[in-house]
C-alpha atoms as a PDB file:
ATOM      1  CA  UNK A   1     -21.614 214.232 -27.537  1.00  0.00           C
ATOM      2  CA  UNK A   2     -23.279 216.263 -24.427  1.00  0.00           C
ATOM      3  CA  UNK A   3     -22.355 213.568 -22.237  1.00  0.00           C
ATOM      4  CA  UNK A   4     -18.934 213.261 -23.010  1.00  0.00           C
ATOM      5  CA  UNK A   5     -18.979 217.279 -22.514  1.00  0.00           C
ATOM      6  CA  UNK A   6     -20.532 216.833 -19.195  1.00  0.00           C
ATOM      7  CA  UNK A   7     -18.120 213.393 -18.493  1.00  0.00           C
ATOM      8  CA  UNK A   8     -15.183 215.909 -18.795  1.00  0.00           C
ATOM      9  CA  UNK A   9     -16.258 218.788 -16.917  1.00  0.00           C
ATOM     10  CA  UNK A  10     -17.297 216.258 -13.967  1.00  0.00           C
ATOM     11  CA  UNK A  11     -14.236 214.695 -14.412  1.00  0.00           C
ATOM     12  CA  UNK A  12     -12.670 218.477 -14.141  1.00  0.00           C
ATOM     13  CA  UNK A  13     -15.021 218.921 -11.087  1.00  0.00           C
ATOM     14  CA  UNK A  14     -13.843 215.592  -9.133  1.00  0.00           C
ATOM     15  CA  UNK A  15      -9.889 216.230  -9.950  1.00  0.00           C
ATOM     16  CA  UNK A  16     -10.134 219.818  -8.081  1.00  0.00           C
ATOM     17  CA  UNK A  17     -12.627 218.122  -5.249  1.00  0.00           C
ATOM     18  CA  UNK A  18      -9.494 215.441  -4.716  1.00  0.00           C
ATOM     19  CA  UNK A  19      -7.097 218.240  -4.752  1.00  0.00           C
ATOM     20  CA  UNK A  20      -8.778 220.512  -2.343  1.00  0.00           C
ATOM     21  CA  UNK A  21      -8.734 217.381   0.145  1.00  0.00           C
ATOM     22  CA  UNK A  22      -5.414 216.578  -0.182  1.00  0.00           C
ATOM     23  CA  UNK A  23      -4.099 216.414   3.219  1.00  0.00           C
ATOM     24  CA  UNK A  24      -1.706 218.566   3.286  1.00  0.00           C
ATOM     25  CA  UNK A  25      -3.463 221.714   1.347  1.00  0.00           C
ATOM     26  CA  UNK A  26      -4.451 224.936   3.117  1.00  0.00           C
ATOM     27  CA  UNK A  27      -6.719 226.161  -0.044  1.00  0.00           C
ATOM     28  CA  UNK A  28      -7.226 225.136  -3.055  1.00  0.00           C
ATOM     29  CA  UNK A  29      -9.118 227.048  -6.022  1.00  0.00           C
ATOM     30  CA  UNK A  30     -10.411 226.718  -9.385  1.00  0.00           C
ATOM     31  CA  UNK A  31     -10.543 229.801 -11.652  1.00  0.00           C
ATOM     32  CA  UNK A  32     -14.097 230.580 -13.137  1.00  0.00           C
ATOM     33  CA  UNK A  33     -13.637 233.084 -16.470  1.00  0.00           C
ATOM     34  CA  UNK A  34     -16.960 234.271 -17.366  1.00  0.00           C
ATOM     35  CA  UNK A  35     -15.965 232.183 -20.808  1.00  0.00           C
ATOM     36  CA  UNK A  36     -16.102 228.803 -18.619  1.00  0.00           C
ATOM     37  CA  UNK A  37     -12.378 227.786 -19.948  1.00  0.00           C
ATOM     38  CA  UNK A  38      -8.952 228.728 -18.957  1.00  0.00           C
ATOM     39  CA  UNK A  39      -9.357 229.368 -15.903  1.00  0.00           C
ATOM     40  CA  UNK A  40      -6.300 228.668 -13.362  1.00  0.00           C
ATOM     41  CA  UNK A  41      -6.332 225.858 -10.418  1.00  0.00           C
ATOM     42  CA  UNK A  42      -4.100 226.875  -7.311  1.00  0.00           C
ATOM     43  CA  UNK A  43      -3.699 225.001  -4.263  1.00  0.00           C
ATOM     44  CA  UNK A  44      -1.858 226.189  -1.342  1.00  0.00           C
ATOM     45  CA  UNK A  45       0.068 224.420   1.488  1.00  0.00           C
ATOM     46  CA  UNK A  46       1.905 225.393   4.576  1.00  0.00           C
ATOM     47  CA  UNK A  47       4.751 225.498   2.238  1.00  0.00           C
ATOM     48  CA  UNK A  48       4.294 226.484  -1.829  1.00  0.00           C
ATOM     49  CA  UNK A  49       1.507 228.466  -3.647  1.00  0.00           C
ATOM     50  CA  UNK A  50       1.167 226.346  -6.788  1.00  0.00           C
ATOM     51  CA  UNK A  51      -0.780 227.839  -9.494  1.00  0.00           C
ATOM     52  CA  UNK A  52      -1.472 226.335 -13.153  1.00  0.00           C
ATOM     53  CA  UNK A  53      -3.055 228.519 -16.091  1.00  0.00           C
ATOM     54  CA  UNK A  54      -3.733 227.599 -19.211  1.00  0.00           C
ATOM     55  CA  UNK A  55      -6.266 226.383 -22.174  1.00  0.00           C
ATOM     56  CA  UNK A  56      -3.588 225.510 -25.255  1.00  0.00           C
ATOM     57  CA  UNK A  57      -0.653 226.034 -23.578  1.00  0.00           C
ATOM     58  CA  UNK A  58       0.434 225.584 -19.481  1.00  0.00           C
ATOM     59  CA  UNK A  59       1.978 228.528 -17.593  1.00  0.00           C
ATOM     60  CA  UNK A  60       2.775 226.576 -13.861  1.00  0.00           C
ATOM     61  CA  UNK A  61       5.178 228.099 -11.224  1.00  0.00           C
ATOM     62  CA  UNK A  62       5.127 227.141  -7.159  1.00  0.00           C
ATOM     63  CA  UNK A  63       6.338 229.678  -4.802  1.00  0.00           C
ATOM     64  CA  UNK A  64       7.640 229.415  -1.655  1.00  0.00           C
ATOM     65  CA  UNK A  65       4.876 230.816   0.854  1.00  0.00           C
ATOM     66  CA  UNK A  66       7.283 233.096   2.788  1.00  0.00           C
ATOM     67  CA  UNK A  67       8.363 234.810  -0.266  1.00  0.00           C
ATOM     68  CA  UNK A  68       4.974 235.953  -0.292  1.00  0.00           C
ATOM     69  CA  UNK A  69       4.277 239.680   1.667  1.00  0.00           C
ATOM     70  CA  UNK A  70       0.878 241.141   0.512  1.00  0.00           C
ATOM     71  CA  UNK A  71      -1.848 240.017  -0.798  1.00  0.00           C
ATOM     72  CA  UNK A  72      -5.067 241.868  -2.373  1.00  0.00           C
ATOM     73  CA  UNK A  73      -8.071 241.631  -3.947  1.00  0.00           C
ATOM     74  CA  UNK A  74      -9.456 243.074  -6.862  1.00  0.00           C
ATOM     75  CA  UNK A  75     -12.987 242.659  -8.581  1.00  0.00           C
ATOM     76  CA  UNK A  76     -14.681 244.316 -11.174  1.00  0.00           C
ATOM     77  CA  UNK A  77     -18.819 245.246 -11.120  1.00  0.00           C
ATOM     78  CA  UNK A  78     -19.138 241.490 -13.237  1.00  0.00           C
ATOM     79  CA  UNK A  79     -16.877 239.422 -11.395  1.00  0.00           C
ATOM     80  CA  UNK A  80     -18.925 241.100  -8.279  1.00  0.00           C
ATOM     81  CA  UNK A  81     -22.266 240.236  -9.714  1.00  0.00           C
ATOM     82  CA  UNK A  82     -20.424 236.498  -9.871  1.00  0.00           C
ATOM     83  CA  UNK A  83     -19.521 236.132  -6.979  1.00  0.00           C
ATOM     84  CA  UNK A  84     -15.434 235.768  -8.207  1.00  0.00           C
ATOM     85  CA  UNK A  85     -12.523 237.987  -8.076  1.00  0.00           C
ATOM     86  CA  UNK A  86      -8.682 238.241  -8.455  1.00  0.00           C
ATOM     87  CA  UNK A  87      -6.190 237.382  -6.259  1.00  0.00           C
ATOM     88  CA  UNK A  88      -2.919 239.672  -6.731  1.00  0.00           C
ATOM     89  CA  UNK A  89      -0.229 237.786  -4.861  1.00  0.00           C
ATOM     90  CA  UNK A  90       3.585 240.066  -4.011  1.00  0.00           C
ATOM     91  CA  UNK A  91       5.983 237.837  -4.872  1.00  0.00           C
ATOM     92  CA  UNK A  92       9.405 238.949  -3.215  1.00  0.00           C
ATOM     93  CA  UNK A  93      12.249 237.285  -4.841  1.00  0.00           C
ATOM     94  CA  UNK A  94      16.029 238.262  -5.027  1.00  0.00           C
ATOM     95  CA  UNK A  95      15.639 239.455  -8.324  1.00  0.00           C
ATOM     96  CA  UNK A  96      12.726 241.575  -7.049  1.00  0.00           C
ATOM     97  CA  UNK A  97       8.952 242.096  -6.509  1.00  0.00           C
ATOM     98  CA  UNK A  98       6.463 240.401  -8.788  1.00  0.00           C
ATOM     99  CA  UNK A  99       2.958 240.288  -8.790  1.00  0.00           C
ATOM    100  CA  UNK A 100       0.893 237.321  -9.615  1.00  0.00           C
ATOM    101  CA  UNK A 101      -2.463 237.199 -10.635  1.00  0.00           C
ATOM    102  CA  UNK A 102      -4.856 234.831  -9.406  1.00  0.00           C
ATOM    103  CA  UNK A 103      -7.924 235.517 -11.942  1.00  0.00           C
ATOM    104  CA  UNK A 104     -11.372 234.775 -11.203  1.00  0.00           C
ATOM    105  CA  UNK A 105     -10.856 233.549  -7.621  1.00  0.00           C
ATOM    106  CA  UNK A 106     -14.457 232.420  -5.642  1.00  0.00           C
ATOM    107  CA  UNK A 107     -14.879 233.529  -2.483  1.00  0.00           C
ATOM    108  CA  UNK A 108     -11.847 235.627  -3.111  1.00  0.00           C
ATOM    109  CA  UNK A 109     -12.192 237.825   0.813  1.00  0.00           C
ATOM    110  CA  UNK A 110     -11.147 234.744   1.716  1.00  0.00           C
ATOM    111  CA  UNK A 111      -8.624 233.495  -0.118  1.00  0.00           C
ATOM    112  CA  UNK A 112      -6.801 236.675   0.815  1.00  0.00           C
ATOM    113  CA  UNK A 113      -7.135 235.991   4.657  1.00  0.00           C
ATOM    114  CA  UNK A 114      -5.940 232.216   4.088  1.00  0.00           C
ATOM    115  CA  UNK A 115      -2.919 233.348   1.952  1.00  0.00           C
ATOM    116  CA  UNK A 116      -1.939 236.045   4.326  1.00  0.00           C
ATOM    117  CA  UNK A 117      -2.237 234.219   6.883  1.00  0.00           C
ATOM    118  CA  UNK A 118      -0.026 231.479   6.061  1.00  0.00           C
ATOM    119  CA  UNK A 119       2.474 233.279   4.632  1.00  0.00           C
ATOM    120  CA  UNK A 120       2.791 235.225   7.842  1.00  0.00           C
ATOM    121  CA  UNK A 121       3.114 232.350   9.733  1.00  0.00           C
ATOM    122  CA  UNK A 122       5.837 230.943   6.879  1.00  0.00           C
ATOM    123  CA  UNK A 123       7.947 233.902   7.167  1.00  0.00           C
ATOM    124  CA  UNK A 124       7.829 234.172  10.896  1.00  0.00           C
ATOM    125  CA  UNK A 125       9.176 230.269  10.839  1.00  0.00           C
ATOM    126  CA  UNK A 126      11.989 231.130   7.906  1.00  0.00           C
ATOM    127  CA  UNK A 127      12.850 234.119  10.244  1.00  0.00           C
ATOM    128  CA  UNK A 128      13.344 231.767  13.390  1.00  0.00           C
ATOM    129  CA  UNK A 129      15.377 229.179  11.140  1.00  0.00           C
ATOM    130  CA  UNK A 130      17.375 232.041   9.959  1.00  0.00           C
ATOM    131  CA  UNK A 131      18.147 232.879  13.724  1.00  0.00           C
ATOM    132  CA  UNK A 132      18.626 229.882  14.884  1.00  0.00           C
ATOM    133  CA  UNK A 133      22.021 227.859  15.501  1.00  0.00           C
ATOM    134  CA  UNK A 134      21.899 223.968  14.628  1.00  0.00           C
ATOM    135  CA  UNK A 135      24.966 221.852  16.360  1.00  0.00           C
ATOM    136  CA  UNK A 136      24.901 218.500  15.010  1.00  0.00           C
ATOM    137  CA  UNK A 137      26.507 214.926  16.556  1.00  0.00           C
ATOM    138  CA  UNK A 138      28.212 214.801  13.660  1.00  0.00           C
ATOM    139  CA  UNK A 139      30.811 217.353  14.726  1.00  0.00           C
ATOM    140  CA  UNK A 140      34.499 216.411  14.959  1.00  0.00           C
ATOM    141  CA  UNK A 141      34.151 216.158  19.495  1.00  0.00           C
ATOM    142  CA  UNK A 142      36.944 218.909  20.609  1.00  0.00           C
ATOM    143  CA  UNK A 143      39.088 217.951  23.052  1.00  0.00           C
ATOM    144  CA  UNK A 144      38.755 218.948  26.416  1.00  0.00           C
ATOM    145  CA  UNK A 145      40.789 221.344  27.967  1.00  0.00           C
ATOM    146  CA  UNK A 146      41.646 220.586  31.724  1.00  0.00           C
ATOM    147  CA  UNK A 147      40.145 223.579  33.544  1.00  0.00           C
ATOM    148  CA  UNK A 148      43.000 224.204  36.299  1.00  0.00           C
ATOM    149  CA  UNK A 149      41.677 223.381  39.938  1.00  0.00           C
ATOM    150  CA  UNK A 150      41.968 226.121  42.886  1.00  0.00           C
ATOM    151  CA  UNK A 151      44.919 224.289  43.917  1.00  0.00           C
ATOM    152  CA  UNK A 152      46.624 224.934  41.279  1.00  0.00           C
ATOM    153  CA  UNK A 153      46.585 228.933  42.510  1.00  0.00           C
ATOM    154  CA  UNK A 154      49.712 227.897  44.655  1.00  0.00           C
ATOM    155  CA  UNK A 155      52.118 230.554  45.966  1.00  0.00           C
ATOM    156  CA  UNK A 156      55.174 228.590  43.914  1.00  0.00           C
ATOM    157  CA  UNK A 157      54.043 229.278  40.558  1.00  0.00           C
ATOM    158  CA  UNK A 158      54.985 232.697  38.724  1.00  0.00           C
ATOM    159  CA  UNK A 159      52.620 235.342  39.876  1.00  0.00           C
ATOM    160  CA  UNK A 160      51.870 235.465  35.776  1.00  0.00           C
ATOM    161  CA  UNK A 161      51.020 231.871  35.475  1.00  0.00           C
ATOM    162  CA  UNK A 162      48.694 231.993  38.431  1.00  0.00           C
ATOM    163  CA  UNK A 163      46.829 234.974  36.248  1.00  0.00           C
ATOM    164  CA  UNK A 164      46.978 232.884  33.361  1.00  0.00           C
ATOM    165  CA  UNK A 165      45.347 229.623  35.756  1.00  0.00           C
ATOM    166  CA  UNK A 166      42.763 233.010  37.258  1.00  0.00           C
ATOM    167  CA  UNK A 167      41.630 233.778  33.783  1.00  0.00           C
ATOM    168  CA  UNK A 168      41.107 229.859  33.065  1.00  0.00           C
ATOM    169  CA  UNK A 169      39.226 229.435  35.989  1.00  0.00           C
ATOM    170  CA  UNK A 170      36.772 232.657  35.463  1.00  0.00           C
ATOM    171  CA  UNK A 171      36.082 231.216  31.712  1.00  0.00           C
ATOM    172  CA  UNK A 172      35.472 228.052  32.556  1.00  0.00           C
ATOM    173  CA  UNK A 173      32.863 229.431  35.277  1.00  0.00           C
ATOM    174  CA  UNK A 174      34.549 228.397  38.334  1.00  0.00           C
ATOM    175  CA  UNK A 175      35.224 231.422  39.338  1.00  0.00           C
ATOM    176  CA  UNK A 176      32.398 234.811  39.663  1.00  0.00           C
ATOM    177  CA  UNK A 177      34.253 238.228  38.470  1.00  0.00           C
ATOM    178  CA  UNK A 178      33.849 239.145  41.958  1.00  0.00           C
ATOM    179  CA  UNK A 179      36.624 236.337  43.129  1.00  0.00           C
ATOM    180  CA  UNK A 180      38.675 236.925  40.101  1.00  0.00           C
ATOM    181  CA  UNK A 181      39.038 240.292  40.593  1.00  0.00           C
ATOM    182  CA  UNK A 182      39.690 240.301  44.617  1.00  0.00           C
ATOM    183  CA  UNK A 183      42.246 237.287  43.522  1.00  0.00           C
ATOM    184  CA  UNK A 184      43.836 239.136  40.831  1.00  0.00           C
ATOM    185  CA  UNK A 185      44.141 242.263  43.648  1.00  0.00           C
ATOM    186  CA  UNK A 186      45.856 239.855  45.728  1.00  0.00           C
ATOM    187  CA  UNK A 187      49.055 238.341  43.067  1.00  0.00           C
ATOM    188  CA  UNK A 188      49.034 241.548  42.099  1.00  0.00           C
ATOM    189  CA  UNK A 189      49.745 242.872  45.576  1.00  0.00           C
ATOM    190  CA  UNK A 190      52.416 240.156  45.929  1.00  0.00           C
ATOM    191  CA  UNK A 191      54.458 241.613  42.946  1.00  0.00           C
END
């Protein structure tokens, strides 16, 4: 019997060492109640905090790291004396702020400084994405509009078709507002 106990709690031991390697996790943590069970496993990547708790039943949610705005740390005189604390994690969702706790954290000082920082860094990235225009090649191609020539300025058209032609040529970047506007004077003058 005690080596089947110790069997599963290596076996425990191993599945959180493989997690905590997985390439692309930040942190990874295994919850250590002063009872020895229940405690959580969370694992964080550049992307998700996951975090699993549960002896008889399984409470498991992932959230998105740059819904994530403060974190803090809380520890009471035993969890001191064990070296373990809690994690309190801000979760800001569009329903509103909730707060997760992650109970019984080792080295929790620095699980706070991981999680901040990379949910800083994730909600500095969603905030760029959010700001930033994508084109794609998949567009329908516009056609392109012949930009007039400065030929095309000749003394025979209407003096409003040639400010019409003016105006094409200043969009299109042909012309600086300086020789718009001192060719405008001019058909202007001619009126």
């Amino acid at each position: 019997m005690v080596k089947r106990a110790t069997d599963g709690i290596s076996a425990r031991s191993k599945e959180a060492e493989e997690l905590a390697h997985a390439p692309d996790v930040l942190w990874a943590a295994k919850g250590q109640p002063i009872t020895g069970i229940g405690g959580g496993r969370f694992r964080l990547t550049a992307s998700t905090l996951f975090f699993e708790r549960g002896t008889l039943t399984t409470n498991a949610q992932q959230v998105p790291t740059h819904q994530l705005f403060d974190i803090d740390m809380r520890q009471s005189l035993t969890q001191k004396a064990r070296g373990v604390g809690d994690v309190l994690v801000h979760v800001h969702r569009p329903s509103g702020v909730e707060v997760a706790v992650l109970p019984d954290i080792p080295n929790p000082r620095e699980a706070v400084t991981i999680i901040n920082r990379v949910a800083h860094e994730a909600r500095l990235a969603a905030h760029r994405l959010a700001n930033t225009h994508h084109y794609t090649a998949d567009a329908a191609p516009q056609q392109a509009q012949p930009v007039p020539t400065a030929h095309a300025l000749s003394p025979e058209l209407d003096p409003m078709e040639q400010l019409v032609k003016l105006g094409q040529l200043r969009d299109a970047g042909i012309l600086t507002e300086e020789e718009f506007a001192t060719k405008k004077a001019e058909i202007l003058a001619r009126l």
